[in-house]
Protein backbone atom coordinates (compact mmCIF):
# COMPACT_ATOMS: atom_id res chain seq x y z
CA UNK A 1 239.53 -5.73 -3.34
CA UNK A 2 242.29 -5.88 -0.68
CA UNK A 3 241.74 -2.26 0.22
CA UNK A 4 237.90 -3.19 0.95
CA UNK A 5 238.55 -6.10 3.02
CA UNK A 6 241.01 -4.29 4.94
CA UNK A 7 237.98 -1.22 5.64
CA UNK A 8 235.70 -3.94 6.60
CA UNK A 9 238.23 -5.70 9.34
CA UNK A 10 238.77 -2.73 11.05
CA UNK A 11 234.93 -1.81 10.88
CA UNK A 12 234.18 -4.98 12.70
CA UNK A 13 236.72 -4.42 14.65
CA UNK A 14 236.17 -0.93 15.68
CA UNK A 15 232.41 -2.27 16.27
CA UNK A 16 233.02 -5.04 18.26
CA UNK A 17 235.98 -3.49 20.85
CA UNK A 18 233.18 -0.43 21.38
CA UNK A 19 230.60 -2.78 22.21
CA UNK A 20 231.92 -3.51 25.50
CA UNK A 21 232.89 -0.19 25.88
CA UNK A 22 229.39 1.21 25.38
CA UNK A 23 228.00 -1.69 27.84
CA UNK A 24 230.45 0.03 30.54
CA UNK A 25 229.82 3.43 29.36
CA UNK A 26 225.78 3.43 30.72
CA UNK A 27 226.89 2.40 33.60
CA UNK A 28 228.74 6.03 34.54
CA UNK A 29 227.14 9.40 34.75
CA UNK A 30 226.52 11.17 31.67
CA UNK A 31 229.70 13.46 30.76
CA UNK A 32 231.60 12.33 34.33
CA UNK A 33 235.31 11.15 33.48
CA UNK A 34 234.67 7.69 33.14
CA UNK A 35 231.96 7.98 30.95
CA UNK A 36 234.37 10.20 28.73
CA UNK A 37 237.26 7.36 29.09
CA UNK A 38 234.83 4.83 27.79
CA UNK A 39 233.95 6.38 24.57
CA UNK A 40 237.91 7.47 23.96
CA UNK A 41 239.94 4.64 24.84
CA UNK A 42 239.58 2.77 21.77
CA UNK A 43 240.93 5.17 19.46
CA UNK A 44 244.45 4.30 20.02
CA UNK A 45 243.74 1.05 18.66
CA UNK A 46 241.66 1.78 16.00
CA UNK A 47 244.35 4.44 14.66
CA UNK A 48 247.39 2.42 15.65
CA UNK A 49 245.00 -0.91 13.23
CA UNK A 50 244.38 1.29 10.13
CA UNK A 51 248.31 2.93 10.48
CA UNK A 52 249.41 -0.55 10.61
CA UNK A 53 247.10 -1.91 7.41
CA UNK A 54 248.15 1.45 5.53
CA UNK A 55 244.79 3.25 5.14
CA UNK A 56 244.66 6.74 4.67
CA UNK A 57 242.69 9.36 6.69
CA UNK A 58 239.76 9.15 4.04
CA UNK A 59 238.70 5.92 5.69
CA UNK A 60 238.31 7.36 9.22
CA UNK A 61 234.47 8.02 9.22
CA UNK A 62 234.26 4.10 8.70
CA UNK A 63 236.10 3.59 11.92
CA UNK A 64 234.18 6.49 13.33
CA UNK A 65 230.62 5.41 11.85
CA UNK A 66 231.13 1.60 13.41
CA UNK A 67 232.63 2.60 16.81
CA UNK A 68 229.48 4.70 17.47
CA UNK A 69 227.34 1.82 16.39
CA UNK A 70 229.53 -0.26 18.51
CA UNK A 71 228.92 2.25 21.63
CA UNK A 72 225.14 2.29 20.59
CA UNK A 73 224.94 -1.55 20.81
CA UNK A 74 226.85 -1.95 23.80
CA UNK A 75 224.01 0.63 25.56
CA UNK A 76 221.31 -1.18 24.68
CA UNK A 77 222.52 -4.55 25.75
CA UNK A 78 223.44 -3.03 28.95
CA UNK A 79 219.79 -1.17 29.18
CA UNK A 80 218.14 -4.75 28.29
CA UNK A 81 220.21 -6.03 30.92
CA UNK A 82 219.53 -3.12 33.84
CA UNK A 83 215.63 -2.56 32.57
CA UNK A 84 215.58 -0.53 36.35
CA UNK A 85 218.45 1.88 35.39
CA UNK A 86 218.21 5.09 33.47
């Protein structure tokens, strides 16, 4: 039971750092260096997080699965938000 409380922290955690990250993402050109910093920069802390709670690499497409839906999120708040843009 520890094991799946631990997954789920760092899935709402992964989730809710990308958010922002994905609201600041739509704002840069598609594939330009910012828009590649954006979608990168939380992996250190999402790797250093599951190092620290001592999950293995098996639980990786968790973190992976909730950052995208993180970056998703955080793009569609910023599109509701800019309806003129994009």
């Amino acid at each position: 039971m520890q094991t799946a409380l631990q997954v789920a922290v760092i899935m709402v955690l992964a989730a809710a750092v990308n958010v922002p990250l994905g609201f600041q993402r739509q704002a840069c050109r598609k594939f330009s260096p910012g828009w590649w910093f954006y979608i990168h920069i939380s992996i250190p802390l999402i790797f250093y997080v599951r190092i620290k709670s001592g999950l293995g690499v098996q639980f990786i497409p968790f973190s992976l699965a909730s950052s995208v839906a993180g970056q998703i999120v955080g793009g569609r708040l910023y599109r509701r938000k800019h309806p003129d843009v994009g």
